[in-house]
PDB file of N, CA and C in Angstrom:
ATOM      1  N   UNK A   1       0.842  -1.186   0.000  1.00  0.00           N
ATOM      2  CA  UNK A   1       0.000   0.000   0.000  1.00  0.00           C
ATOM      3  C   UNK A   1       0.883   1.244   0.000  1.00  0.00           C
ATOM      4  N   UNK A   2       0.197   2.344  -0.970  1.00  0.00           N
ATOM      5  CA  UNK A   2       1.397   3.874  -0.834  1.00  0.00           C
ATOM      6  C   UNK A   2       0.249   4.584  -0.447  1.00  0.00           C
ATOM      7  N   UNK A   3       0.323   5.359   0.463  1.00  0.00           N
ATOM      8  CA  UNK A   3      -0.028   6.839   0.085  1.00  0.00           C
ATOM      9  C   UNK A   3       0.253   7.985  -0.354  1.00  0.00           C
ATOM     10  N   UNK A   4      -0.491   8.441  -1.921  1.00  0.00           N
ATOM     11  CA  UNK A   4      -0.117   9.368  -2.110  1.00  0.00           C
ATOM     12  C   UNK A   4      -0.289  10.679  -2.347  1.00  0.00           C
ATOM     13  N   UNK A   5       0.136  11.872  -1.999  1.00  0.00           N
ATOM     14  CA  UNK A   5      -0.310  13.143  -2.002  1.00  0.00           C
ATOM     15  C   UNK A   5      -0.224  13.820  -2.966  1.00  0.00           C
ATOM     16  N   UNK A   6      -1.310  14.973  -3.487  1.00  0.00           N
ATOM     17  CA  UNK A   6      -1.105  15.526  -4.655  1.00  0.00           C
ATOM     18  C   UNK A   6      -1.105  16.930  -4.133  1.00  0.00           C
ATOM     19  N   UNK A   7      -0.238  17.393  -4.762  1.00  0.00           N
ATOM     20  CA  UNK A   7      -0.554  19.627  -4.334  1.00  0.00           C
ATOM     21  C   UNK A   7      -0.652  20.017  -5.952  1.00  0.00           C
ATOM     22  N   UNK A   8      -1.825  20.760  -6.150  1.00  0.00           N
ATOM     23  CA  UNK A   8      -1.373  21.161  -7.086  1.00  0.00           C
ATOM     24  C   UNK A   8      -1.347  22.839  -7.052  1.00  0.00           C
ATOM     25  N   UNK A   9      -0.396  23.207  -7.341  1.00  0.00           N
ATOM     26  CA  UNK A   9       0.009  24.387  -7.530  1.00  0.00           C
ATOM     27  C   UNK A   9      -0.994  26.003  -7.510  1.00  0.00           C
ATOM     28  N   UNK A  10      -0.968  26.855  -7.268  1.00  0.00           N
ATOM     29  CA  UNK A  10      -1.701  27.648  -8.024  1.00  0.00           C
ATOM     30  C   UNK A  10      -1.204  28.169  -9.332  1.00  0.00           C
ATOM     31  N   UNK A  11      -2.000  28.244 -10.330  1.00  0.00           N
ATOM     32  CA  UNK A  11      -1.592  28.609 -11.828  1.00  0.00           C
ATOM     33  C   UNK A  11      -1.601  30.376 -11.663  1.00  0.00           C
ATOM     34  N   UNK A  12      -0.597  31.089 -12.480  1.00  0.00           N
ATOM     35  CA  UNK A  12      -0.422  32.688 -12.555  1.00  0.00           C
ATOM     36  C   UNK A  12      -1.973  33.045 -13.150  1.00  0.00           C
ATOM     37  N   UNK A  13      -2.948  32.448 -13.872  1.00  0.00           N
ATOM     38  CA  UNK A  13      -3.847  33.372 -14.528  1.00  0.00           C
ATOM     39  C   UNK A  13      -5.026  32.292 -13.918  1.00  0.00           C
ATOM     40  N   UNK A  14      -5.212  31.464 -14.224  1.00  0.00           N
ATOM     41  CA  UNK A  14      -6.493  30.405 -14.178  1.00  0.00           C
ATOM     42  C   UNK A  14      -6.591  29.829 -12.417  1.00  0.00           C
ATOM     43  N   UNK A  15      -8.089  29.922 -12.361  1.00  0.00           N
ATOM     44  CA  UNK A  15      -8.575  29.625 -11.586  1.00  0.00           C
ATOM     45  C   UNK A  15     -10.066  28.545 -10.945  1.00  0.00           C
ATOM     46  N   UNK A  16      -9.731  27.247 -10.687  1.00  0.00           N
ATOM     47  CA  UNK A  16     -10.837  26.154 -11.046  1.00  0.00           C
ATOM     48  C   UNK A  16     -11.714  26.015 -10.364  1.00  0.00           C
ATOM     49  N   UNK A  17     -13.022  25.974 -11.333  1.00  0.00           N
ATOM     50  CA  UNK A  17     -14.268  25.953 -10.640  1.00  0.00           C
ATOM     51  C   UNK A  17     -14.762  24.803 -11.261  1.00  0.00           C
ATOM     52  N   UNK A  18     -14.755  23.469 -10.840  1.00  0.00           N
ATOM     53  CA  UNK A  18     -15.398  22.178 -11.180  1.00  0.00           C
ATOM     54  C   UNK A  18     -14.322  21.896 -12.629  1.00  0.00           C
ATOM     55  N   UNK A  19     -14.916  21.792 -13.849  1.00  0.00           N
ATOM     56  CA  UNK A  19     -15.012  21.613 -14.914  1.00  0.00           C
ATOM     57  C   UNK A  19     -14.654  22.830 -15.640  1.00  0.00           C
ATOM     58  N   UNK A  20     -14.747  23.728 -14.988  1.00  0.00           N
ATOM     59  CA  UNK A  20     -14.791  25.117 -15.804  1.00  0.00           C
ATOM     60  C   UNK A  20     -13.662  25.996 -15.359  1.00  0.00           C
ATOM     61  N   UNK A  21     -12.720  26.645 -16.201  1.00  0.00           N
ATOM     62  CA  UNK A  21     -11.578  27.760 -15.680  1.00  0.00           C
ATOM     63  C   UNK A  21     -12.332  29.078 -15.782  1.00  0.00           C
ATOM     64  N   UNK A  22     -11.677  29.850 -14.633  1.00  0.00           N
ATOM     65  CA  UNK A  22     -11.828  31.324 -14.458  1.00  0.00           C
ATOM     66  C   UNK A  22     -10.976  32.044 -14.729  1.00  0.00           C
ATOM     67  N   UNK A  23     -10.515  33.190 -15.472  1.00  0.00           N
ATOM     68  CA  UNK A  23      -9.734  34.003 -15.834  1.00  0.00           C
ATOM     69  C   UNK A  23     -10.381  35.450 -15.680  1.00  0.00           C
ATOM     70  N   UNK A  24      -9.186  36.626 -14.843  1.00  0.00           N
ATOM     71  CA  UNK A  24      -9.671  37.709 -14.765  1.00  0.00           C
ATOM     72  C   UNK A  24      -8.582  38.239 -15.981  1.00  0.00           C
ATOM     73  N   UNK A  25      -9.312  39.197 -16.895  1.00  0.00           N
ATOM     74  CA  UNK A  25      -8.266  39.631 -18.133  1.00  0.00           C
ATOM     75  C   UNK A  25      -8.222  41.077 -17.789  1.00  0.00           C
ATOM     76  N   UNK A  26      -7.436  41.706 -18.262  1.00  0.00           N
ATOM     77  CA  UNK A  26      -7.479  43.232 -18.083  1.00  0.00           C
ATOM     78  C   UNK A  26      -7.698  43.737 -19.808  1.00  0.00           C
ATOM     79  N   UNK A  27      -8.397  44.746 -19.559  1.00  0.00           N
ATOM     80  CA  UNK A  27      -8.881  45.564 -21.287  1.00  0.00           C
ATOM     81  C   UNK A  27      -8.400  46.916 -21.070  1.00  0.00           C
ATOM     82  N   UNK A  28      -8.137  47.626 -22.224  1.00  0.00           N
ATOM     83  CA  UNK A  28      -8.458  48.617 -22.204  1.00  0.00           C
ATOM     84  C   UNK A  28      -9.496  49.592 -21.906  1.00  0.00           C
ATOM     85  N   UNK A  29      -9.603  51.169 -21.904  1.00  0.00           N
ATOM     86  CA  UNK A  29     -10.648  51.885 -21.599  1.00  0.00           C
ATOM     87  C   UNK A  29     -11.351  51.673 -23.115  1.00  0.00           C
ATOM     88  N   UNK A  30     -10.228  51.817 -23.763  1.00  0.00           N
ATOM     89  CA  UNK A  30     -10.968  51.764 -25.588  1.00  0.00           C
ATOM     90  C   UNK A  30     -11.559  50.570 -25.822  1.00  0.00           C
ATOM     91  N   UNK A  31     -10.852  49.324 -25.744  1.00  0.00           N
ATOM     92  CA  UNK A  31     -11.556  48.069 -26.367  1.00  0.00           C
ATOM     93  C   UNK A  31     -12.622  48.361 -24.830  1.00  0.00           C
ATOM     94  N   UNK A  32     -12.942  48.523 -23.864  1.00  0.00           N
ATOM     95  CA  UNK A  32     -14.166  47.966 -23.191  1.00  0.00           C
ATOM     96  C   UNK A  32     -15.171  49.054 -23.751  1.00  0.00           C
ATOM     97  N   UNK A  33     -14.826  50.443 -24.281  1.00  0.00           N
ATOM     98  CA  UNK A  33     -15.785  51.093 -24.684  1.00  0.00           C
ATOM     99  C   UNK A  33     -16.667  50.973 -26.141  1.00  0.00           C
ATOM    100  N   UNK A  34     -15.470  50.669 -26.946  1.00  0.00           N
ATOM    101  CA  UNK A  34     -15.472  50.220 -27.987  1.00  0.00           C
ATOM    102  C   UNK A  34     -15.455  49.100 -29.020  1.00  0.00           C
ATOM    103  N   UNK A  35     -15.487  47.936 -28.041  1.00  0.00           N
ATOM    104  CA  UNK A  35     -15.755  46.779 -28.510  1.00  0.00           C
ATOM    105  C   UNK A  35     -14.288  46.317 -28.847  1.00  0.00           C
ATOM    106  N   UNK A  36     -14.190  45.105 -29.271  1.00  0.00           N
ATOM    107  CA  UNK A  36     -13.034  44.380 -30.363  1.00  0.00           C
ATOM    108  C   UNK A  36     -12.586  43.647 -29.930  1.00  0.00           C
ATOM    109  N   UNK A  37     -11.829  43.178 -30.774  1.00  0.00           N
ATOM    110  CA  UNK A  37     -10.976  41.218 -30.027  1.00  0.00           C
ATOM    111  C   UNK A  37      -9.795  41.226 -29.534  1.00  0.00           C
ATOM    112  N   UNK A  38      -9.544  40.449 -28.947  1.00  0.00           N
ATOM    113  CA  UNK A  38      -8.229  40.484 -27.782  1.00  0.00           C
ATOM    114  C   UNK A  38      -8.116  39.042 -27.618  1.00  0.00           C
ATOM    115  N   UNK A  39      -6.460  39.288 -27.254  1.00  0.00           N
ATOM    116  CA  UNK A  39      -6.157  37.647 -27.487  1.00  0.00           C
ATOM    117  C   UNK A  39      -5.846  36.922 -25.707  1.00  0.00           C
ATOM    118  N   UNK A  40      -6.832  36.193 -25.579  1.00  0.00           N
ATOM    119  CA  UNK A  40      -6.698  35.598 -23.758  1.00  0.00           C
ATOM    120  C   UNK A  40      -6.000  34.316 -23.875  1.00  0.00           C
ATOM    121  N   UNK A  41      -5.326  33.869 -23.180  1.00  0.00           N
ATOM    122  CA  UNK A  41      -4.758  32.515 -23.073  1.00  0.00           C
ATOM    123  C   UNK A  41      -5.988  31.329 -22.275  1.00  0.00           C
ATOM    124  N   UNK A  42      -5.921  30.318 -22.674  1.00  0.00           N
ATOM    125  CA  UNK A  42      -6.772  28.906 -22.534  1.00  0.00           C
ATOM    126  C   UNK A  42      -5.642  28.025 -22.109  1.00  0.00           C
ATOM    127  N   UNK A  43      -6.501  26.879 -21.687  1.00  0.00           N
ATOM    128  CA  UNK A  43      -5.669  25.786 -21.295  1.00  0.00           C
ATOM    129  C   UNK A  43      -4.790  25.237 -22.346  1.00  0.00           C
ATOM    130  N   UNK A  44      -5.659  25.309 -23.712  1.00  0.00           N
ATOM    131  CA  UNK A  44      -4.358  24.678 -25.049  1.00  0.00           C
ATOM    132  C   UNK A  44      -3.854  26.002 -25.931  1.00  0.00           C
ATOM    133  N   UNK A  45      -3.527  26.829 -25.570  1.00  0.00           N
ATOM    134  CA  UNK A  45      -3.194  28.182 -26.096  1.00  0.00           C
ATOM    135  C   UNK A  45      -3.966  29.299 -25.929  1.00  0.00           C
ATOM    136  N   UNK A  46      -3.384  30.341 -27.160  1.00  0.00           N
ATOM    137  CA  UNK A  46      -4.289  31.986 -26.854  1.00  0.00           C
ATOM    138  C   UNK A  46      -5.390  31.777 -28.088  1.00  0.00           C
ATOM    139  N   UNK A  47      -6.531  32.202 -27.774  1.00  0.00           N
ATOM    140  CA  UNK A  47      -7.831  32.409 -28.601  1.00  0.00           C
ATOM    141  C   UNK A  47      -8.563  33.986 -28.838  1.00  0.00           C
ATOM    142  N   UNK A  48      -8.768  33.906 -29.861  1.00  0.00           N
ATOM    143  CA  UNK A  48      -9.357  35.365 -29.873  1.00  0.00           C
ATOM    144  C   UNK A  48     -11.123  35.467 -29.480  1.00  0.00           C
ATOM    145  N   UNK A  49     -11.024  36.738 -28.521  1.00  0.00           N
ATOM    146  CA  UNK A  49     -12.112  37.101 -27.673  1.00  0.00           C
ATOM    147  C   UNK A  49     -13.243  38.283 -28.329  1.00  0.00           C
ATOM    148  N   UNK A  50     -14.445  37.961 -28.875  1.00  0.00           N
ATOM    149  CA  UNK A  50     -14.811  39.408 -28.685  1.00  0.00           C
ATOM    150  C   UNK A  50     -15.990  39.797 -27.885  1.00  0.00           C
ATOM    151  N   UNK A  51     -14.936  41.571 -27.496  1.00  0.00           N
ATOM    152  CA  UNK A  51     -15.457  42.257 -26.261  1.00  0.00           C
ATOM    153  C   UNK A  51     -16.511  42.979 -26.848  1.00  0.00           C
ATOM    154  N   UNK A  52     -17.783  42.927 -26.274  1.00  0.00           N
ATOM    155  CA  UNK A  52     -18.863  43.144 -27.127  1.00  0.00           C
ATOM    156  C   UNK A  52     -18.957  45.293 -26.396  1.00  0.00           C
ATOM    157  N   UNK A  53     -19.221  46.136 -27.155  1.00  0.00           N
ATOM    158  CA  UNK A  53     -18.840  47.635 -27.173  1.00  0.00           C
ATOM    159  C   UNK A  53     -20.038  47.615 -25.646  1.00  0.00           C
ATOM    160  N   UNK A  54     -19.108  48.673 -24.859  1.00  0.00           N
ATOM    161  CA  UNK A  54     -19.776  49.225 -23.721  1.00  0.00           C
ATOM    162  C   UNK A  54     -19.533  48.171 -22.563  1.00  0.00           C
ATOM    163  N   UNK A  55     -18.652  47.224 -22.376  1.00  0.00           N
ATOM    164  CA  UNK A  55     -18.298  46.468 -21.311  1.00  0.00           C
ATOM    165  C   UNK A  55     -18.021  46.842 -20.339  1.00  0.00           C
ATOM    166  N   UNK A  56     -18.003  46.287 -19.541  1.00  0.00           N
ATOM    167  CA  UNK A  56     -17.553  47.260 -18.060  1.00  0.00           C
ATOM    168  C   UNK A  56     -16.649  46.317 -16.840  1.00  0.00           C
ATOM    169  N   UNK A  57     -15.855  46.780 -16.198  1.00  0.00           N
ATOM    170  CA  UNK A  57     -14.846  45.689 -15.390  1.00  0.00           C
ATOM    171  C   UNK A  57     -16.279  45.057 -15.083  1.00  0.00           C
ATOM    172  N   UNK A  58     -15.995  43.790 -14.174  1.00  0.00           N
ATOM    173  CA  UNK A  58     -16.943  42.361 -14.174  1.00  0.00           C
ATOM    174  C   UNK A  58     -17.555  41.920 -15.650  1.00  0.00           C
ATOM    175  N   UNK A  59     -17.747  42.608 -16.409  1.00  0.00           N
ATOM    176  CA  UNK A  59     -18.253  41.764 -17.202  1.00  0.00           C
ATOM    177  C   UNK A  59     -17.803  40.051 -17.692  1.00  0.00           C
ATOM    178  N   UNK A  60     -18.329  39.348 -17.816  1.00  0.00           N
ATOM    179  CA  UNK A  60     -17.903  38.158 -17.600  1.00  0.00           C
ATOM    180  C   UNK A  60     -18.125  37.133 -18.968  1.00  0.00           C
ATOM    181  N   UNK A  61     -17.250  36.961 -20.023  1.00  0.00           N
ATOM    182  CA  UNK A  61     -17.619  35.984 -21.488  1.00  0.00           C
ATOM    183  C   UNK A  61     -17.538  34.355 -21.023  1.00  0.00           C
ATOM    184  N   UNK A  62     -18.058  33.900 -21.745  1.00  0.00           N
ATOM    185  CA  UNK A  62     -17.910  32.473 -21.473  1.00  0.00           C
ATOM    186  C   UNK A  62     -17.213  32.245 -23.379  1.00  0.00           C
ATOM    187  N   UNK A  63     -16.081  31.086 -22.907  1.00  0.00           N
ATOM    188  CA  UNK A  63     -15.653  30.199 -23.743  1.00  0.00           C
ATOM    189  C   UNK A  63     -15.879  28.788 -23.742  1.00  0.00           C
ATOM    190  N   UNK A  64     -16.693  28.510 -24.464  1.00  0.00           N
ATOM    191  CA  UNK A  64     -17.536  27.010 -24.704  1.00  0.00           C
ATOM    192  C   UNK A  64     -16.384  25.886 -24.616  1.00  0.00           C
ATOM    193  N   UNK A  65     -16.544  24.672 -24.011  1.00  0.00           N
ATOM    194  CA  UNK A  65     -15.302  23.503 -24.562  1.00  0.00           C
ATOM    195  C   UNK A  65     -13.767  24.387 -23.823  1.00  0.00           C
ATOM    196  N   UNK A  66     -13.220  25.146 -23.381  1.00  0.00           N
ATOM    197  CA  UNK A  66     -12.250  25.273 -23.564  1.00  0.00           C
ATOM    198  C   UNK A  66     -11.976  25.590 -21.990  1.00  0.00           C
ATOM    199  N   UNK A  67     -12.703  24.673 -21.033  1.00  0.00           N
ATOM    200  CA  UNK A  67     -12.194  24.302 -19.594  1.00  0.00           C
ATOM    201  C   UNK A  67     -11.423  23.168 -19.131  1.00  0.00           C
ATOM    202  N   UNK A  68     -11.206  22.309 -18.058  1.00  0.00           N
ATOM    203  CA  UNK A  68     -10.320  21.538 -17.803  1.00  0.00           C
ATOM    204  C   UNK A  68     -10.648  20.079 -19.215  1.00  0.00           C
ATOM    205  N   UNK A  69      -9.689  19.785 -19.443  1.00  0.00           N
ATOM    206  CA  UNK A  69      -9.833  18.706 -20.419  1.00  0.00           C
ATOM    207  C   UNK A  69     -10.808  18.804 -21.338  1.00  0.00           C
ATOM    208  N   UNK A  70     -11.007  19.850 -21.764  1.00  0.00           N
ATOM    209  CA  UNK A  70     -12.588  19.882 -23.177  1.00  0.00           C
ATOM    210  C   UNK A  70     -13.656  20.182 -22.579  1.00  0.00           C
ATOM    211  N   UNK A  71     -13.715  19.874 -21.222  1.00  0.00           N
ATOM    212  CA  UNK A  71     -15.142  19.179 -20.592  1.00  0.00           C
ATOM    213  C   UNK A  71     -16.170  20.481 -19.795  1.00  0.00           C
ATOM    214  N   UNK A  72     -15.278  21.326 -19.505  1.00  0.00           N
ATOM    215  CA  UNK A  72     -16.304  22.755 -19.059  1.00  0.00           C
ATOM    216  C   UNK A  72     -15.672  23.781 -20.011  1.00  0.00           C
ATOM    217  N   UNK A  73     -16.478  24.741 -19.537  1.00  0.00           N
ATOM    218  CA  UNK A  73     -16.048  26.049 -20.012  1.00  0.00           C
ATOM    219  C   UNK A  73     -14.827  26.841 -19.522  1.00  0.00           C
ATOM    220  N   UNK A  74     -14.873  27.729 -19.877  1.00  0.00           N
ATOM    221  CA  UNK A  74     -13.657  29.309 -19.575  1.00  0.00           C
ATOM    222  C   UNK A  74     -14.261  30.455 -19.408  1.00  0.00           C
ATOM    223  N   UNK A  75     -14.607  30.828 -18.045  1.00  0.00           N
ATOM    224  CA  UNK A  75     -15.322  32.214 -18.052  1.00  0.00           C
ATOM    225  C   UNK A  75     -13.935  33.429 -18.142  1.00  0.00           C
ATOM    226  N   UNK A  76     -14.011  33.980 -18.998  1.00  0.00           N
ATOM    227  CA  UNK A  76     -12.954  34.984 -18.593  1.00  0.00           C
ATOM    228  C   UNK A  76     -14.036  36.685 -18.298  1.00  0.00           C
ATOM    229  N   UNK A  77     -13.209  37.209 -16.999  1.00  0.00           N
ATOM    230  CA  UNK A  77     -13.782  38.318 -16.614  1.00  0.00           C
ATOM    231  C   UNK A  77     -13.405  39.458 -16.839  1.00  0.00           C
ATOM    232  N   UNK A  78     -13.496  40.589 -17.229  1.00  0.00           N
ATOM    233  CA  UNK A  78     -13.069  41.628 -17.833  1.00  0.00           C
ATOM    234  C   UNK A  78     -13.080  42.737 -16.629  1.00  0.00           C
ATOM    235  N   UNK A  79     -11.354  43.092 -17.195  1.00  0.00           N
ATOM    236  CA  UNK A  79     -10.952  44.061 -15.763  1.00  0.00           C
ATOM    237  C   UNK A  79     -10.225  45.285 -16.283  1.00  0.00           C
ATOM    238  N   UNK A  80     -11.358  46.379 -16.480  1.00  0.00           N
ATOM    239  CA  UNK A  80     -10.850  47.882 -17.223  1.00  0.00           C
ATOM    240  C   UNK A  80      -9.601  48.199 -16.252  1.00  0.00           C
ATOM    241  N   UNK A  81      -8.806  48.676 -17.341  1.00  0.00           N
ATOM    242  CA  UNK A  81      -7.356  49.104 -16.854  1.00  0.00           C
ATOM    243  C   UNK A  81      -7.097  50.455 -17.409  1.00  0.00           C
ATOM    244  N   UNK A  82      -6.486  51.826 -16.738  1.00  0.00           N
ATOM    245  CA  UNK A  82      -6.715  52.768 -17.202  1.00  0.00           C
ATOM    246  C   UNK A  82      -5.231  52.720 -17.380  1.00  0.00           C
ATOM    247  N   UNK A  83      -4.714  53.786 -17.940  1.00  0.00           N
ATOM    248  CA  UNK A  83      -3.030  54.163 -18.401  1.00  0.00           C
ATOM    249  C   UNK A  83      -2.471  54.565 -17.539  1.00  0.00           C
ATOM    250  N   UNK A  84      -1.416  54.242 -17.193  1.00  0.00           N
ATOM    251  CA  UNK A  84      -0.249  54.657 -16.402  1.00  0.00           C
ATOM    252  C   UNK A  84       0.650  55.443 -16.722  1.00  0.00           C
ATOM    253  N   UNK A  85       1.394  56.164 -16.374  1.00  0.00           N
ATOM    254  CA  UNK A  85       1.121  57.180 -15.826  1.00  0.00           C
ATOM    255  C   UNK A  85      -0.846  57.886 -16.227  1.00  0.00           C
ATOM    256  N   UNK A  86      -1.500  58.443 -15.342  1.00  0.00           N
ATOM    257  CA  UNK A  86      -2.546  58.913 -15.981  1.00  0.00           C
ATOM    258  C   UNK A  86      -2.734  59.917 -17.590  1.00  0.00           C
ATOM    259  N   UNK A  87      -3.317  59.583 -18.621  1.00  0.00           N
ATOM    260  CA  UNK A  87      -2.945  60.503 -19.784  1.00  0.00           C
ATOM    261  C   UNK A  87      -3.613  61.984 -19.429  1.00  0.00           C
ATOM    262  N   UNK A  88      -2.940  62.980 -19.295  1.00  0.00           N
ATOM    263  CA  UNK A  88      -3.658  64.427 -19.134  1.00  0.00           C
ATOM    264  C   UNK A  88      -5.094  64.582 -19.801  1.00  0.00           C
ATOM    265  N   UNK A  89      -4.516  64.509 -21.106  1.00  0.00           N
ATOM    266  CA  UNK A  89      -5.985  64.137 -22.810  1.00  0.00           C
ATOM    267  C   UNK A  89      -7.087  64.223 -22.362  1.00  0.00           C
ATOM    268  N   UNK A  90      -6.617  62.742 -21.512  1.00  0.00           N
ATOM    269  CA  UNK A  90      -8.017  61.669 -21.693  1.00  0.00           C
ATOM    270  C   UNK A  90      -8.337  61.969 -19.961  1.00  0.00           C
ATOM    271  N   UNK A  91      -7.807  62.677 -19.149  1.00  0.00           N
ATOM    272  CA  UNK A  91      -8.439  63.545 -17.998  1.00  0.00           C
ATOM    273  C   UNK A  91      -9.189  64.226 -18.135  1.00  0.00           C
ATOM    274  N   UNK A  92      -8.774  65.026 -19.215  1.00  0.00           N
ATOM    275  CA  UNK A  92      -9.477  66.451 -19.769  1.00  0.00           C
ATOM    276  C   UNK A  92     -10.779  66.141 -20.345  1.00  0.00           C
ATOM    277  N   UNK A  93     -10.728  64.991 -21.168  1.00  0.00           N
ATOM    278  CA  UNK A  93     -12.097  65.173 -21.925  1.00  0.00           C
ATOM    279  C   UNK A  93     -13.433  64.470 -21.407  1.00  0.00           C
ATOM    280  N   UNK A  94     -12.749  63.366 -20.198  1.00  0.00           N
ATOM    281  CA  UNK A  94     -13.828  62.971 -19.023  1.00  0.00           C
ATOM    282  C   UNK A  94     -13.944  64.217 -18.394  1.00  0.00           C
ATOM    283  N   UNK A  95     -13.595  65.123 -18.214  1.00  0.00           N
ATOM    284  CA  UNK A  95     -13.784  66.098 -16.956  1.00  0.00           C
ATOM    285  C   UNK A  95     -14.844  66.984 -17.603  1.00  0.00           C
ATOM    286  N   UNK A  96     -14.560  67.293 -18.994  1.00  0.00           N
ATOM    287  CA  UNK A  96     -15.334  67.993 -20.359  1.00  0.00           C
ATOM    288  C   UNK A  96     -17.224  67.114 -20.136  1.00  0.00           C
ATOM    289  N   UNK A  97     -17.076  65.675 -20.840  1.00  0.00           N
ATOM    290  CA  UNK A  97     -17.963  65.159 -20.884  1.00  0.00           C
ATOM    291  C   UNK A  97     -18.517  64.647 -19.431  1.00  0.00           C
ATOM    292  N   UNK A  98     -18.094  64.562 -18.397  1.00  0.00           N
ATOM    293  CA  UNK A  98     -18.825  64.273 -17.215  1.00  0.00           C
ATOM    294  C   UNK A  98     -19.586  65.280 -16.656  1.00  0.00           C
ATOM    295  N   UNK A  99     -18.674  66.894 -17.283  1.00  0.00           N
ATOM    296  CA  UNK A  99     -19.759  67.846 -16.575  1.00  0.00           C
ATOM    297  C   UNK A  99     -20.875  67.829 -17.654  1.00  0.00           C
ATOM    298  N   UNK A 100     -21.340  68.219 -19.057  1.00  0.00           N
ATOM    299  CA  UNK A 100     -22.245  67.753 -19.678  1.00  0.00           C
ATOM    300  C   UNK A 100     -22.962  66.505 -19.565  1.00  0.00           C
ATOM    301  N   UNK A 101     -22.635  65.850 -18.936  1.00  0.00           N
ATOM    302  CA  UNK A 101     -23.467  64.306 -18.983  1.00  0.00           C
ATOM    303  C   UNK A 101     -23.167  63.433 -17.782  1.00  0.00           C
ATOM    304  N   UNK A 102     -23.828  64.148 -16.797  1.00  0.00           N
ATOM    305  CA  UNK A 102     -23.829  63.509 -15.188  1.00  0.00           C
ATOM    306  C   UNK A 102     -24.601  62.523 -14.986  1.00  0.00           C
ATOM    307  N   UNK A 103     -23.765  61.619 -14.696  1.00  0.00           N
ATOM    308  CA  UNK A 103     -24.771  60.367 -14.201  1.00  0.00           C
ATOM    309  C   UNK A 103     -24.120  59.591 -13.050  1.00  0.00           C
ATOM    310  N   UNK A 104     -25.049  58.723 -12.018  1.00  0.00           N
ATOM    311  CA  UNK A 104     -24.202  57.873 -11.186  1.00  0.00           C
ATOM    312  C   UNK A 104     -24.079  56.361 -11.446  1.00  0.00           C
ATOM    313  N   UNK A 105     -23.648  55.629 -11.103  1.00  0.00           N
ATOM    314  CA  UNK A 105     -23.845  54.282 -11.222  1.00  0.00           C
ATOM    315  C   UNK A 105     -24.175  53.568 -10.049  1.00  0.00           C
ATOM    316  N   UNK A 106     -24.152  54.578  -9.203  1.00  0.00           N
ATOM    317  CA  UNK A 106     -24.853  53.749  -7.744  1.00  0.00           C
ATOM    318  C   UNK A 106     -26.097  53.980  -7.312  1.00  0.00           C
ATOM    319  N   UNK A 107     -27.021  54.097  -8.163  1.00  0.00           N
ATOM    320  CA  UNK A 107     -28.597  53.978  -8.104  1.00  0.00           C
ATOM    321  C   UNK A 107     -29.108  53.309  -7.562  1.00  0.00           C
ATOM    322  N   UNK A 108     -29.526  54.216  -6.682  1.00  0.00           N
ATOM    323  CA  UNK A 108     -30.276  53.228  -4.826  1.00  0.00           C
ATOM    324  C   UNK A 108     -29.082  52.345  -4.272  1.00  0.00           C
ATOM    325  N   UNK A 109     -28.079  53.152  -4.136  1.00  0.00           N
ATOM    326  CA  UNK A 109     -27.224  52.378  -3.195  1.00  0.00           C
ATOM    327  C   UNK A 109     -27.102  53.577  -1.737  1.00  0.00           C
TER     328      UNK A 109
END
């Protein structure tokens, strides 16, 4: 008789839920505003994604077949990333369009 122990590691990007991998991706302000494809890594390589226009961090895609062994999915979650250093520009013209077009997103919170 052996006993034997398994550890398995934590992976840098993927994260397992049954059958199915989780991935948090980071986007741009442009591709989440603007839609377009981006390339995410999977268990058997990188696949192209598309970010459907007006996304917002959490938003969450599913990739069919392409979880542990074929057998679940791949949710990957979308995580807006703004520019580093901050761009002045693109300060300016939120500061422009937020005072014309005030809105909150915490409605009844």
């Amino acid at each position: 008789d052996a006993l034997v122990e398994v550890k398995v590691a934590p992976h840098p990007y993927f994260r397992r839920d049954g059958q199915d991998l989780r991935l948090e991706w980071p986007v741009s302000l442009a591709e989440a505003l603007l839609g377009g494809k981006i390339e995410v890594p999977t268990s058997t390589g990188r696949v192209a994604l598309s970010i459907p226009k007006g996304s917002n961090t959490g938003t969450t895609l599913r990739l069919k077949g392409k979880g542990v062994a074929g057998k679940g999915d791949q949710y990957v979650t979308l995580k807006v990333v703004l520019p580093e250093p901050p761009d002045p520009e693109l300060e300016s013209f939120v500061r422009d369009w937020a005072a014309r077009r005030p809105y909150t997103p915490r409605r009844g919170s």
